[in-house]
C-alpha atoms as a PDB file:
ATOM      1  CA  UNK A   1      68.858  11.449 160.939  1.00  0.00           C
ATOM      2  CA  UNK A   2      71.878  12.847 163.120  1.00  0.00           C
ATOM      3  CA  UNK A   3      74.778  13.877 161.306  1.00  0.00           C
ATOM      4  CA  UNK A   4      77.960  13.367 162.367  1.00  0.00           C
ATOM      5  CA  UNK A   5      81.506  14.384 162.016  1.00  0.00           C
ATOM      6  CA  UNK A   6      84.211  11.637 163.190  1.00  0.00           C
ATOM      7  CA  UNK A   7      87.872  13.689 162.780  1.00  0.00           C
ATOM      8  CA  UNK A   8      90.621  10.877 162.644  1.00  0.00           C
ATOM      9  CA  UNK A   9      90.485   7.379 161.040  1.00  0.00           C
ATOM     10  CA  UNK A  10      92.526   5.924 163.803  1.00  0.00           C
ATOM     11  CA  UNK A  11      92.303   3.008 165.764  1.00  0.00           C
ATOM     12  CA  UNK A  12      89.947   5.158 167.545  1.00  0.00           C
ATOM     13  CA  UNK A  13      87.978   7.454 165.025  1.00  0.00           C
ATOM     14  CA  UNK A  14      87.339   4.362 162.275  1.00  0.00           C
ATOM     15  CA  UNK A  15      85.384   1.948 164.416  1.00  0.00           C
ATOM     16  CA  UNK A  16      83.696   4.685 165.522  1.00  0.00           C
ATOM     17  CA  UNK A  17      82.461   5.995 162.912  1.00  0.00           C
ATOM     18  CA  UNK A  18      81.616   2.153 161.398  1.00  0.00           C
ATOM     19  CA  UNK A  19      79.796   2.297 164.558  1.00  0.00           C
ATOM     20  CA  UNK A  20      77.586   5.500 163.745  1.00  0.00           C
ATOM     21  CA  UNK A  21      76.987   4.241 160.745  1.00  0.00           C
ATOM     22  CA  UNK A  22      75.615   1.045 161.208  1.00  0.00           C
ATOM     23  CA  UNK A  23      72.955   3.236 163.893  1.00  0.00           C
ATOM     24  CA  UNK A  24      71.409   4.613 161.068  1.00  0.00           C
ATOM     25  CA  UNK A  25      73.626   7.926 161.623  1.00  0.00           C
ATOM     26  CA  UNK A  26      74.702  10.278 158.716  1.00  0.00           C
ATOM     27  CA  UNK A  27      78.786   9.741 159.156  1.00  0.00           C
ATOM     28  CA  UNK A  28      81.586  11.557 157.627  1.00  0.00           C
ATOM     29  CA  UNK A  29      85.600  10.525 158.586  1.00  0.00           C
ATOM     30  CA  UNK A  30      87.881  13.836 158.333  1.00  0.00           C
ATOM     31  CA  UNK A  31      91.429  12.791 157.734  1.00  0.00           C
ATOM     32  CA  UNK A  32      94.274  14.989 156.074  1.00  0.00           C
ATOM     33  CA  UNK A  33      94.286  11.330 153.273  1.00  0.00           C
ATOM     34  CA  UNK A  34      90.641  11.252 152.791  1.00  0.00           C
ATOM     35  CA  UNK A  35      90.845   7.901 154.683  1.00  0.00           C
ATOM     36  CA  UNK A  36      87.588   5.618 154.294  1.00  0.00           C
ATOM     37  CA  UNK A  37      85.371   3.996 156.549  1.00  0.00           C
ATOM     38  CA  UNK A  38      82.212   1.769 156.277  1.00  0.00           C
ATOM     39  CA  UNK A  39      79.129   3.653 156.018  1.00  0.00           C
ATOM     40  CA  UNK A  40      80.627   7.030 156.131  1.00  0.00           C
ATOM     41  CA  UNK A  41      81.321   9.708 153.657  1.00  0.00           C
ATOM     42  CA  UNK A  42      85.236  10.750 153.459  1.00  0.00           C
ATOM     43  CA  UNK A  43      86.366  14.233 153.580  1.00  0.00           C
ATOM     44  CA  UNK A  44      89.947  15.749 153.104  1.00  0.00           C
ATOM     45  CA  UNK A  45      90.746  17.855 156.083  1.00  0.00           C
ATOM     46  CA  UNK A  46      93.610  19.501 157.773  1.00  0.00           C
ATOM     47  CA  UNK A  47      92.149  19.618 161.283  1.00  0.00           C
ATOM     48  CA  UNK A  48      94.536  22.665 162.182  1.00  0.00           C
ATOM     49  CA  UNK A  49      92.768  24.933 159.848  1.00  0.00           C
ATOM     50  CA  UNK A  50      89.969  26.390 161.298  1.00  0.00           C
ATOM     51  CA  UNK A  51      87.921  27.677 158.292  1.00  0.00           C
ATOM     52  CA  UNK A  52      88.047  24.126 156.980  1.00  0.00           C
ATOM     53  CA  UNK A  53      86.808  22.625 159.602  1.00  0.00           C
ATOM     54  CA  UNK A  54      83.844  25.120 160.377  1.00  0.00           C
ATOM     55  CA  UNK A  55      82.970  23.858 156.613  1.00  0.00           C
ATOM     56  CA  UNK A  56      83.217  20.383 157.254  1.00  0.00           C
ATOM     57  CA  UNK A  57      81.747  20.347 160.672  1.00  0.00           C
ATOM     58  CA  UNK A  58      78.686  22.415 158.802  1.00  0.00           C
ATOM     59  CA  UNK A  59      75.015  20.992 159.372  1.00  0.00           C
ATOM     60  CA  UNK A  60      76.832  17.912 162.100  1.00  0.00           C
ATOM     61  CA  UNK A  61      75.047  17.016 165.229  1.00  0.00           C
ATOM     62  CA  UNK A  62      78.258  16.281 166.994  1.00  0.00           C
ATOM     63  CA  UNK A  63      82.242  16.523 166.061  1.00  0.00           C
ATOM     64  CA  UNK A  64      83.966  13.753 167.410  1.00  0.00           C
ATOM     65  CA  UNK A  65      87.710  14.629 167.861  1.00  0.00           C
ATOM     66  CA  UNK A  66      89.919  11.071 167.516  1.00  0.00           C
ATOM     67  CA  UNK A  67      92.750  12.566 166.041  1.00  0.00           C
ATOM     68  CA  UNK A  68      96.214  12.184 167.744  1.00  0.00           C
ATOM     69  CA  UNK A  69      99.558  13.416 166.246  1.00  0.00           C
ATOM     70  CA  UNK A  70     102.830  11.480 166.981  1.00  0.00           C
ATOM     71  CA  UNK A  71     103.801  12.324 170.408  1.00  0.00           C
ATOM     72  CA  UNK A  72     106.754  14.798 169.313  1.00  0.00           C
ATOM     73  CA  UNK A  73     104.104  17.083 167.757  1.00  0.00           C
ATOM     74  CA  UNK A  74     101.659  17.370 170.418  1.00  0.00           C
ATOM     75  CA  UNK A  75     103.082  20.853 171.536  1.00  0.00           C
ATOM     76  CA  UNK A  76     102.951  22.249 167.772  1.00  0.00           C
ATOM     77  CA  UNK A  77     100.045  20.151 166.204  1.00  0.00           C
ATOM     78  CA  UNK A  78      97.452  19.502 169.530  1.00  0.00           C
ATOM     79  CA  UNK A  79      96.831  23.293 170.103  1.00  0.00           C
ATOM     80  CA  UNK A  80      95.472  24.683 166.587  1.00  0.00           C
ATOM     81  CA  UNK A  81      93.485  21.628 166.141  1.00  0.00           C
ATOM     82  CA  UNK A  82      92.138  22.001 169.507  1.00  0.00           C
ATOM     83  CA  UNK A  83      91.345  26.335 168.825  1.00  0.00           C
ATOM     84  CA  UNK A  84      89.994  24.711 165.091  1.00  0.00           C
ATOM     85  CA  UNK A  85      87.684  22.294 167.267  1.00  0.00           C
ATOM     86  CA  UNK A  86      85.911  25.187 169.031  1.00  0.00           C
ATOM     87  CA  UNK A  87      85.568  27.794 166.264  1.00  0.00           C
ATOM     88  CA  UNK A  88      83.975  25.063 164.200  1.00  0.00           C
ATOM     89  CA  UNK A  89      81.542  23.759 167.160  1.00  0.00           C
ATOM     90  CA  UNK A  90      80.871  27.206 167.477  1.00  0.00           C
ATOM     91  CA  UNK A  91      79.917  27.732 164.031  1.00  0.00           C
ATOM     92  CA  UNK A  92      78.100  24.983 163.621  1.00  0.00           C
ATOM     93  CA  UNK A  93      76.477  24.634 166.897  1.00  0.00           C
ATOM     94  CA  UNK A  94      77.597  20.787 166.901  1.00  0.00           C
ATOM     95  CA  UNK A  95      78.475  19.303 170.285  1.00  0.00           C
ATOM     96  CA  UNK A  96      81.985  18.670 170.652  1.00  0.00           C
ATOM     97  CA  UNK A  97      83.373  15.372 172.160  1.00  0.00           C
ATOM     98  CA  UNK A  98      87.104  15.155 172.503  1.00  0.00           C
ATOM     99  CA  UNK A  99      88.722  11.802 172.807  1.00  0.00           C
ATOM    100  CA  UNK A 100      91.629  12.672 175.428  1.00  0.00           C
ATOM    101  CA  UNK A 101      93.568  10.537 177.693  1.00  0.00           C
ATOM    102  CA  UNK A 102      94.934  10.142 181.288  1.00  0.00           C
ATOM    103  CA  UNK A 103      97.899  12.365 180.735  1.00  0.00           C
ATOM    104  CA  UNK A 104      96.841  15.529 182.466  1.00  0.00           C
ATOM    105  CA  UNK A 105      96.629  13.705 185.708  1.00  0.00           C
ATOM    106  CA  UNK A 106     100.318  13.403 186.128  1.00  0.00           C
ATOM    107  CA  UNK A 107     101.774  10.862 188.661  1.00  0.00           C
ATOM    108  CA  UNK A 108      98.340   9.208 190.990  1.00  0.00           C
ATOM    109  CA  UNK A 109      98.679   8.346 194.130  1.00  0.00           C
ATOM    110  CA  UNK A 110      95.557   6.369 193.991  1.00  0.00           C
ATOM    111  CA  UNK A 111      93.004   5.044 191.145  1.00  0.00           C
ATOM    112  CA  UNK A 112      92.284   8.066 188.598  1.00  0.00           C
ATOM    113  CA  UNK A 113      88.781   9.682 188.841  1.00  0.00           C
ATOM    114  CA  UNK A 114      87.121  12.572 186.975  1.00  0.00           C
ATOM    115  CA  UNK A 115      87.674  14.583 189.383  1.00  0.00           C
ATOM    116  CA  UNK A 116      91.616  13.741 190.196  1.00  0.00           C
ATOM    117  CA  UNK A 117      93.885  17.126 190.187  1.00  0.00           C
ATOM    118  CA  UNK A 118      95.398  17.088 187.230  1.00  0.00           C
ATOM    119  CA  UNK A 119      99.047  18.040 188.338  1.00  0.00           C
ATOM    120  CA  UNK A 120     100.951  16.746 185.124  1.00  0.00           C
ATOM    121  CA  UNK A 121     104.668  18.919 184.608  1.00  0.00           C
ATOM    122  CA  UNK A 122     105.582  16.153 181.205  1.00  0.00           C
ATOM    123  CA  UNK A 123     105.253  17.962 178.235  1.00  0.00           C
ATOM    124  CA  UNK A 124     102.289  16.158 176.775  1.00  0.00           C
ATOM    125  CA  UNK A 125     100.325  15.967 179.808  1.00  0.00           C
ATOM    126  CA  UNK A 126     100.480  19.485 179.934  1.00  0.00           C
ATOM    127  CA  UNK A 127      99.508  19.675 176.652  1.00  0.00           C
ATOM    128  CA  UNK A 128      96.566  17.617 176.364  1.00  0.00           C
ATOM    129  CA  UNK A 129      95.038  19.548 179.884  1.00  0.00           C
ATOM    130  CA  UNK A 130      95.300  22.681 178.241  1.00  0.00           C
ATOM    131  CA  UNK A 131      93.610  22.039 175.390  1.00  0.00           C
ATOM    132  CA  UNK A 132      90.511  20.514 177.737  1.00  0.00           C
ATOM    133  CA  UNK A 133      90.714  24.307 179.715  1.00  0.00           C
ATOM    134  CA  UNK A 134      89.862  25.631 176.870  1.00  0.00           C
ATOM    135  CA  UNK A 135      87.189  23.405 175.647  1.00  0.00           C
ATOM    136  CA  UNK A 136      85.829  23.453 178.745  1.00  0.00           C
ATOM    137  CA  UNK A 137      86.203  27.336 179.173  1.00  0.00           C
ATOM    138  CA  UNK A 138      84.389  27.321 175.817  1.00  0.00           C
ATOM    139  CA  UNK A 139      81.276  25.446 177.046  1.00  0.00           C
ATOM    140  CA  UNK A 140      81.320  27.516 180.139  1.00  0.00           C
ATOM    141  CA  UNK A 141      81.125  31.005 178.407  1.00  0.00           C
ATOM    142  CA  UNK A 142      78.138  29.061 176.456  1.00  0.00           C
ATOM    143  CA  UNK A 143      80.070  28.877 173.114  1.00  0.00           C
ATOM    144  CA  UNK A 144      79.772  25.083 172.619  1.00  0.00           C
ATOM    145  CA  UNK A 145      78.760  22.282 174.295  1.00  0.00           C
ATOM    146  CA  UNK A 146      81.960  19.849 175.108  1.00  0.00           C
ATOM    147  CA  UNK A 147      82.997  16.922 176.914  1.00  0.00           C
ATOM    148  CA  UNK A 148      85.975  14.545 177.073  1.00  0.00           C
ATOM    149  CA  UNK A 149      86.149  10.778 177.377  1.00  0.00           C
ATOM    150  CA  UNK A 150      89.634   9.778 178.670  1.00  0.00           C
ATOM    151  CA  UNK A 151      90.394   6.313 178.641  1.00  0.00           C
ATOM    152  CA  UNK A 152      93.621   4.211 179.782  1.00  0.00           C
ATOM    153  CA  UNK A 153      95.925   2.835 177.414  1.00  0.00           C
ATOM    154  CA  UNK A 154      93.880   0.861 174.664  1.00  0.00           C
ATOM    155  CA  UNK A 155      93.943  -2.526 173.379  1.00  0.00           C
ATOM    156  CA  UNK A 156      91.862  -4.655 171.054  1.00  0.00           C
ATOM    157  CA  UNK A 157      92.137  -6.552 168.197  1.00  0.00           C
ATOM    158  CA  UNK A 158      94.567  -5.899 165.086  1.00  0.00           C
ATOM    159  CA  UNK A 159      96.053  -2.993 166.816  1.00  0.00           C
ATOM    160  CA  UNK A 160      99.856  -2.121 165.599  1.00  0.00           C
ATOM    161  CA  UNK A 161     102.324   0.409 166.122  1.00  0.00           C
ATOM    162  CA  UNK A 162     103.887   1.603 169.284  1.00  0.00           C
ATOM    163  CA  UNK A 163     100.936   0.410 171.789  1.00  0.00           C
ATOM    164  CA  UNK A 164     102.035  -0.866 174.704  1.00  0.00           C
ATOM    165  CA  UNK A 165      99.559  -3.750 174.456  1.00  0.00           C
ATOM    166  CA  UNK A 166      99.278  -3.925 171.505  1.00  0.00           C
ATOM    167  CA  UNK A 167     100.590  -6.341 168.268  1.00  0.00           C
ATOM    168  CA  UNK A 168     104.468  -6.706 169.703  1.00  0.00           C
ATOM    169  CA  UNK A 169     103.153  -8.143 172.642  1.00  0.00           C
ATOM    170  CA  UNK A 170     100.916 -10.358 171.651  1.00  0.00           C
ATOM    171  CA  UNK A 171     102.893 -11.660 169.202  1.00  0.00           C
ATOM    172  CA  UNK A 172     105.947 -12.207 171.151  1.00  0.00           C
ATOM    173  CA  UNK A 173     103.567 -14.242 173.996  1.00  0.00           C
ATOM    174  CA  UNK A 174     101.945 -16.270 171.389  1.00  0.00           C
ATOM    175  CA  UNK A 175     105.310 -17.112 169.479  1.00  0.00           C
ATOM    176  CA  UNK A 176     107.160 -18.176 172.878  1.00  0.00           C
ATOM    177  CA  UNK A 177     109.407 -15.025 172.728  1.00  0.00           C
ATOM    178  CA  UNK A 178     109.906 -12.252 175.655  1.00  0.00           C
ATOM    179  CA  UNK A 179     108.075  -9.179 175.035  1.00  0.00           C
ATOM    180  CA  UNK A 180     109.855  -6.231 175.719  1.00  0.00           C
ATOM    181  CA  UNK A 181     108.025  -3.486 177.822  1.00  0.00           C
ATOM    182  CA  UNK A 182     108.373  -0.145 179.084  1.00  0.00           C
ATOM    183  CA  UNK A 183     108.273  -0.069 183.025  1.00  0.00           C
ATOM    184  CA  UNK A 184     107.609  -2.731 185.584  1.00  0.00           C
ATOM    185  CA  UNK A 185     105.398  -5.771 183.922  1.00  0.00           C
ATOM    186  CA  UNK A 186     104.441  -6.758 187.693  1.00  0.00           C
ATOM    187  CA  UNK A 187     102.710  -3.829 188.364  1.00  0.00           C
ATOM    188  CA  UNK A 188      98.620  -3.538 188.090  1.00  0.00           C
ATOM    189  CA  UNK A 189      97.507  -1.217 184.842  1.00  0.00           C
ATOM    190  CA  UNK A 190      94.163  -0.091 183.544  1.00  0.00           C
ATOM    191  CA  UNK A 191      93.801  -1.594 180.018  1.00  0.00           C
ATOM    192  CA  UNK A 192      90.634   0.326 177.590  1.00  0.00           C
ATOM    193  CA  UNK A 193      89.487  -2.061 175.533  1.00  0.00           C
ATOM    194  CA  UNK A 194      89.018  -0.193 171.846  1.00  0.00           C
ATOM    195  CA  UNK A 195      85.316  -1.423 171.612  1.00  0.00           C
ATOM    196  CA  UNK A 196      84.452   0.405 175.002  1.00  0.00           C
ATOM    197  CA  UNK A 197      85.757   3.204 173.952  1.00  0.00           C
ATOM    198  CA  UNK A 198      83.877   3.343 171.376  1.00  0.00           C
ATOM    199  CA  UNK A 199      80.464   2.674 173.308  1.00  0.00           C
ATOM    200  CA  UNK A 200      81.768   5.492 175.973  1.00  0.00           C
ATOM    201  CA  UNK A 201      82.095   7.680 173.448  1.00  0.00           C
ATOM    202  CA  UNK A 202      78.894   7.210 171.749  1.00  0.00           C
ATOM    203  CA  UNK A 203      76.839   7.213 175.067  1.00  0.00           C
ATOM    204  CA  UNK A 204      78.823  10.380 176.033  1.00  0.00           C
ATOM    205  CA  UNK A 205      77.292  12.209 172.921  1.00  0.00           C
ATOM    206  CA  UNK A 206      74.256  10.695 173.617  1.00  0.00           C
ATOM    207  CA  UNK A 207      73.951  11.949 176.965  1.00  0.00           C
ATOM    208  CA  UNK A 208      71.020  15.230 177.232  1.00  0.00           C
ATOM    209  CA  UNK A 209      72.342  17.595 179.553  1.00  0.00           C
ATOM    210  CA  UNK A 210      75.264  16.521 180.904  1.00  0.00           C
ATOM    211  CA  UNK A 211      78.146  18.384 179.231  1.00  0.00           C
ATOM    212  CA  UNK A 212      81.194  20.648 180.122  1.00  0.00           C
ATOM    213  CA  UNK A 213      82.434  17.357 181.914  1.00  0.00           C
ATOM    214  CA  UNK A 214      84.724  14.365 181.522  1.00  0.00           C
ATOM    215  CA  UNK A 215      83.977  10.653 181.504  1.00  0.00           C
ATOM    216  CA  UNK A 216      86.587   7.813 181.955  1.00  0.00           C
ATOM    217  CA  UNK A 217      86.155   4.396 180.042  1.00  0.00           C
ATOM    218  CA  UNK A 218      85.563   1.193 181.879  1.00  0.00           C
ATOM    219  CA  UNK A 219      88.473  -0.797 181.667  1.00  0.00           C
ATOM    220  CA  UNK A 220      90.249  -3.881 183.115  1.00  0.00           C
ATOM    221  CA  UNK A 221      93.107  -3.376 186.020  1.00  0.00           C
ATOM    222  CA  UNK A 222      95.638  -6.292 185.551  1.00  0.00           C
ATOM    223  CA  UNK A 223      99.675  -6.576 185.105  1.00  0.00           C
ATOM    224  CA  UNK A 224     101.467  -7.685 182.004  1.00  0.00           C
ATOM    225  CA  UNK A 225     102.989  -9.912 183.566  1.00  0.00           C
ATOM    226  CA  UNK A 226      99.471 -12.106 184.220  1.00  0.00           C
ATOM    227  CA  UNK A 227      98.298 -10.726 180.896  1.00  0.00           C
ATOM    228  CA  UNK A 228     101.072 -13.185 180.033  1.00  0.00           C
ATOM    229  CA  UNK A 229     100.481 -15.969 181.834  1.00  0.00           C
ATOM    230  CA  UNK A 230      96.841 -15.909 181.032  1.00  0.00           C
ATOM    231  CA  UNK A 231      98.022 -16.037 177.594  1.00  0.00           C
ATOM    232  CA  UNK A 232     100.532 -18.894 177.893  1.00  0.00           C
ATOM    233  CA  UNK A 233      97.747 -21.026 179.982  1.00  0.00           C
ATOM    234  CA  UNK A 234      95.538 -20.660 177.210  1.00  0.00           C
ATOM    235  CA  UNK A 235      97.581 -21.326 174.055  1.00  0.00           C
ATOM    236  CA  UNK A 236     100.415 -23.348 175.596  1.00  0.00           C
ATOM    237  CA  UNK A 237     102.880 -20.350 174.819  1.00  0.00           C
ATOM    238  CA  UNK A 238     105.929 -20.215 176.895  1.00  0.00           C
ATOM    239  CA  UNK A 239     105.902 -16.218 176.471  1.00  0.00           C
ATOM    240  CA  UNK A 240     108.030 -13.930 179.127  1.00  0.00           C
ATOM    241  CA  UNK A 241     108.083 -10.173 179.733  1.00  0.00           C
ATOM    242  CA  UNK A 242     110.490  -8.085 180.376  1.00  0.00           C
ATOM    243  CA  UNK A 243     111.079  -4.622 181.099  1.00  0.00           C
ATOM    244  CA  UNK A 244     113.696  -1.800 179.575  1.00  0.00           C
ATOM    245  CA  UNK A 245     115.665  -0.369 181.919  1.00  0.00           C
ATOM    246  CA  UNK A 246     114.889   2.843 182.471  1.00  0.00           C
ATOM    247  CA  UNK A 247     118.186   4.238 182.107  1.00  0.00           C
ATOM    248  CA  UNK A 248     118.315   2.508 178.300  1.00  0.00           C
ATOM    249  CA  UNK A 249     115.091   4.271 177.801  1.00  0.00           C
ATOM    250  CA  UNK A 250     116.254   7.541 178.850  1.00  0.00           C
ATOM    251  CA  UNK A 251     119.679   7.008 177.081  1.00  0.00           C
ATOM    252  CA  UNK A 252     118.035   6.536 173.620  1.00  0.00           C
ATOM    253  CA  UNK A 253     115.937   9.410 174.521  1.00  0.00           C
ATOM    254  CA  UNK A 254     119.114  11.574 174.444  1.00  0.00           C
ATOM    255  CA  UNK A 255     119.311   9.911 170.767  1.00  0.00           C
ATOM    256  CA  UNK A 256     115.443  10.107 169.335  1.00  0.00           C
ATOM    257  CA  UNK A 257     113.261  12.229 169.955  1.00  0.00           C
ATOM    258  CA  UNK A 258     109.846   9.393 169.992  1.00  0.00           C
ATOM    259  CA  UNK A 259     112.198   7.273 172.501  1.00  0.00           C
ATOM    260  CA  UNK A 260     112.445  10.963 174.356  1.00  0.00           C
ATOM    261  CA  UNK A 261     108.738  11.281 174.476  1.00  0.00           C
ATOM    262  CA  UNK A 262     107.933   7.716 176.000  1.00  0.00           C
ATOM    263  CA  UNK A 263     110.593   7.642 178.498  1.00  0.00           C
ATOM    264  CA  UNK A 264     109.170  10.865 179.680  1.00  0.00           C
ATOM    265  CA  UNK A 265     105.873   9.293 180.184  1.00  0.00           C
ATOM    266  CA  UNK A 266     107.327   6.037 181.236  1.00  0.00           C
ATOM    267  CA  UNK A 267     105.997   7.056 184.901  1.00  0.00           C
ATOM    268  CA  UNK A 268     102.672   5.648 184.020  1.00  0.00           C
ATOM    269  CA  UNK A 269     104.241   1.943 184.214  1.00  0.00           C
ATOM    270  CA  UNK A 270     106.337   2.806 187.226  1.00  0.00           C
ATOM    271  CA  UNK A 271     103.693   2.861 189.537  1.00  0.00           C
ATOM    272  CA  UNK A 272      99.683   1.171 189.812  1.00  0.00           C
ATOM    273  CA  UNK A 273      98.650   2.950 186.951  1.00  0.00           C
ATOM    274  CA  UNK A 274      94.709   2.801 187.511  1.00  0.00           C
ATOM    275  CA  UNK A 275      91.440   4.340 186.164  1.00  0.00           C
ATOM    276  CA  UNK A 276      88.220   4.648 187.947  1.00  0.00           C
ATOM    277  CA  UNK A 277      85.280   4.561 185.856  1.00  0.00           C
ATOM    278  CA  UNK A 278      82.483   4.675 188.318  1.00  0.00           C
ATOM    279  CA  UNK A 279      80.415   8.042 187.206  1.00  0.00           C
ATOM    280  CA  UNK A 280      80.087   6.482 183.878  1.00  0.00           C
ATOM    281  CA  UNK A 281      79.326   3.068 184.959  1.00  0.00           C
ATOM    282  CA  UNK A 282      76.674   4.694 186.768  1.00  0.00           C
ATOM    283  CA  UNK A 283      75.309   7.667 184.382  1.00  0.00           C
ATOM    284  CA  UNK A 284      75.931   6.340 181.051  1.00  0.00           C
ATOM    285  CA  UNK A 285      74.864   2.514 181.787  1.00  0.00           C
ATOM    286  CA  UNK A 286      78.304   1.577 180.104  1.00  0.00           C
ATOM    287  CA  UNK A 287      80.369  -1.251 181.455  1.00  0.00           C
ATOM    288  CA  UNK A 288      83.673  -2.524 180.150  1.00  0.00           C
ATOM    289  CA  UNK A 289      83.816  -6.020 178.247  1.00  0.00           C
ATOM    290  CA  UNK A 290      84.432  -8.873 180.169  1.00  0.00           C
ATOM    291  CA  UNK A 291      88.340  -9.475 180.351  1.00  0.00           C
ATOM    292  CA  UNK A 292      88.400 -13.336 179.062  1.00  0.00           C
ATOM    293  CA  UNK A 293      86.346 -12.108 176.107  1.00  0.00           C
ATOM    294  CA  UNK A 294      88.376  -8.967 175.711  1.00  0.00           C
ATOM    295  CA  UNK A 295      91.514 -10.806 175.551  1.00  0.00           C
ATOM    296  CA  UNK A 296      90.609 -13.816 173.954  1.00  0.00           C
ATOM    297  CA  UNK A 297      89.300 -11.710 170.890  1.00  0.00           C
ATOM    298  CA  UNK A 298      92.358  -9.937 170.755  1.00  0.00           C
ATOM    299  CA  UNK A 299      94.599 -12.643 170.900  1.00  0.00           C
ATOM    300  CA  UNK A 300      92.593 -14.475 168.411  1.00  0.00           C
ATOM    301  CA  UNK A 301      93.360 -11.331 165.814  1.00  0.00           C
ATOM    302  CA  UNK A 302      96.859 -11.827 165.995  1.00  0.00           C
ATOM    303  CA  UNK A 303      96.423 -15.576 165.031  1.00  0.00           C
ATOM    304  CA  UNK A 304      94.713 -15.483 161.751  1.00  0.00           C
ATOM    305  CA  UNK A 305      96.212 -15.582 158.944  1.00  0.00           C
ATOM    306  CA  UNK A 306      98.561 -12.969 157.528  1.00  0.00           C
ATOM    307  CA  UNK A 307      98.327 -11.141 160.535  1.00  0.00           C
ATOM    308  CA  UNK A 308     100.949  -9.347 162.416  1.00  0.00           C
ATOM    309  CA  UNK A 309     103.814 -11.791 163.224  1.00  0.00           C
END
């Protein structure tokens, strides 16, 4: 029976471990609360500590790294989690799979592939391609085996928080109120739906022979501004979008640091913002979810209830 080590009980790292689990894997979820998840073990972990993770990751078949600090700490938090990653794959021998994002890429002048320059200068772009260098330098010395699944922004059902697509939105479409949005709502965006993420992560680990590479998640290309309508033609909303100016956004930057952070990044809604997912399509036999059923299920989450109003 594989054993595996899910670090981060996330939006991400929970159904993904659920998922493991209900394989037939051996699952444990690493989280600095001792967070739980169904079908897995919990375990107490500061993921910047490298002799703790070497003992968690002990006797795993793979670590999966989900974990993701609040955007002002990437510089100070990504870096010894990411050196604590390697020591412990090392250790261990587990695989590592690292759950990264389109960041490193900077500003595309075309869809995103896996093998796009990554010619970010924003802070946590830079960030987030350093710490794949060295993963990948890792594998390449023959340390570890590594990869990296890098998906668009996500969506799915019950997600909260600062998401761009995620409960805010929906909510304000469904309730016949304007959503406020970072960027231009006209403009096409790839959209990674959480469940595909999931399966491209899972196929990526399950892949023999094909490391020291990245993968990129199926996802669906469409504006926010049909994201809307579609929703409105459905359940006879009367929901608008608009977008913050982008001198508000940088203005309250000047105040708060998180406001900072996401103006900074706000490029990725300023243009076509798109991923291309063709090498995994192709290798890894994963497709993403149809979009009706995508967004029907996650519209229907945020219209039970109690939920998120």
């Amino acid at each position: 029976m594989p054993q595996q080590l899910v670090v981060g009980a996330g939006m991400i790292g929970r159904p993904l471990a659920e998922r493991l689990a209900a394989r037939g894997d051996q699952v444990s979820i690493a989280t600095r609360s001792g967070a739980a998840a169904a079908g897995a073990e919990s375990v107490v972990l500061n993921a910047g500590d490298p002799t703790a993770f070497s003992r968690a990751a002990a006797g795993a078949s793979t670590i999966f790294l989900c974990t993701n600090p609040r955007y002002t700490d990437w510089p100070s938090q990504w870096p010894p989690v990411i050196d604590a990653a390697i020591k412990a794959a090392t250790a261990s021998g587990a695989a590592l799979v690292v759950m990264g994002n389109l960041y490193p890429y900077g500003l595309p002048d075309g869809p995103m592939t896996e093998h796009s320059p990554e010619t970010t200068t924003e802070t946590k772009g830079v960030v987030r391609r350093e710490g794949w260098r060295l993963v990948r330098e890792a594998h390449e010395r023959g340390e570890i085996k590594a990869v990296e699944v890098r998906a668009s922004d996500y969506f799915g059902p019950d997600v909260v928080g600062t998401a761009h697509l995620g409960d805010r939105f929906f909510t304000a479409i469904l309730g016949s109120k304007t959503a406020r949005v970072v960027g231009l709502p006209g403009l096409v965006h790839s959209w990674s739906y959480l469940p595909d993420i999931v399966t491209t992560l899972v196929a990526a680990s399950d892949r023999a022979g094909d490391w020291g590479r990245l993968w990129h998640v199926p996802s669906a290309a469409i504006s926010r501004s049909e994201i809307a309508d579609q929703l409105n033609r459905r359940y006879g909303s009367r929901g608008r979008v608009r977008g913050y100016p982008q001198l508000l956004l940088r203005s309250l930057g000047a105040m708060n640091p998180m406001m900072r952070e996401i103006w900074a990044s706000s490029y990725q809604f300023l243009v076509p913002y798109l991923i291309d997912s063709t090498e995994t399509e192709r290798e890894l036999g994963v497709s993403a979810t149809p979009w009706a059923q995508a967004l029907r299920t996650t519209a229907e989450s945020y219209r039970r209830p109690g939920a998120a109003t």
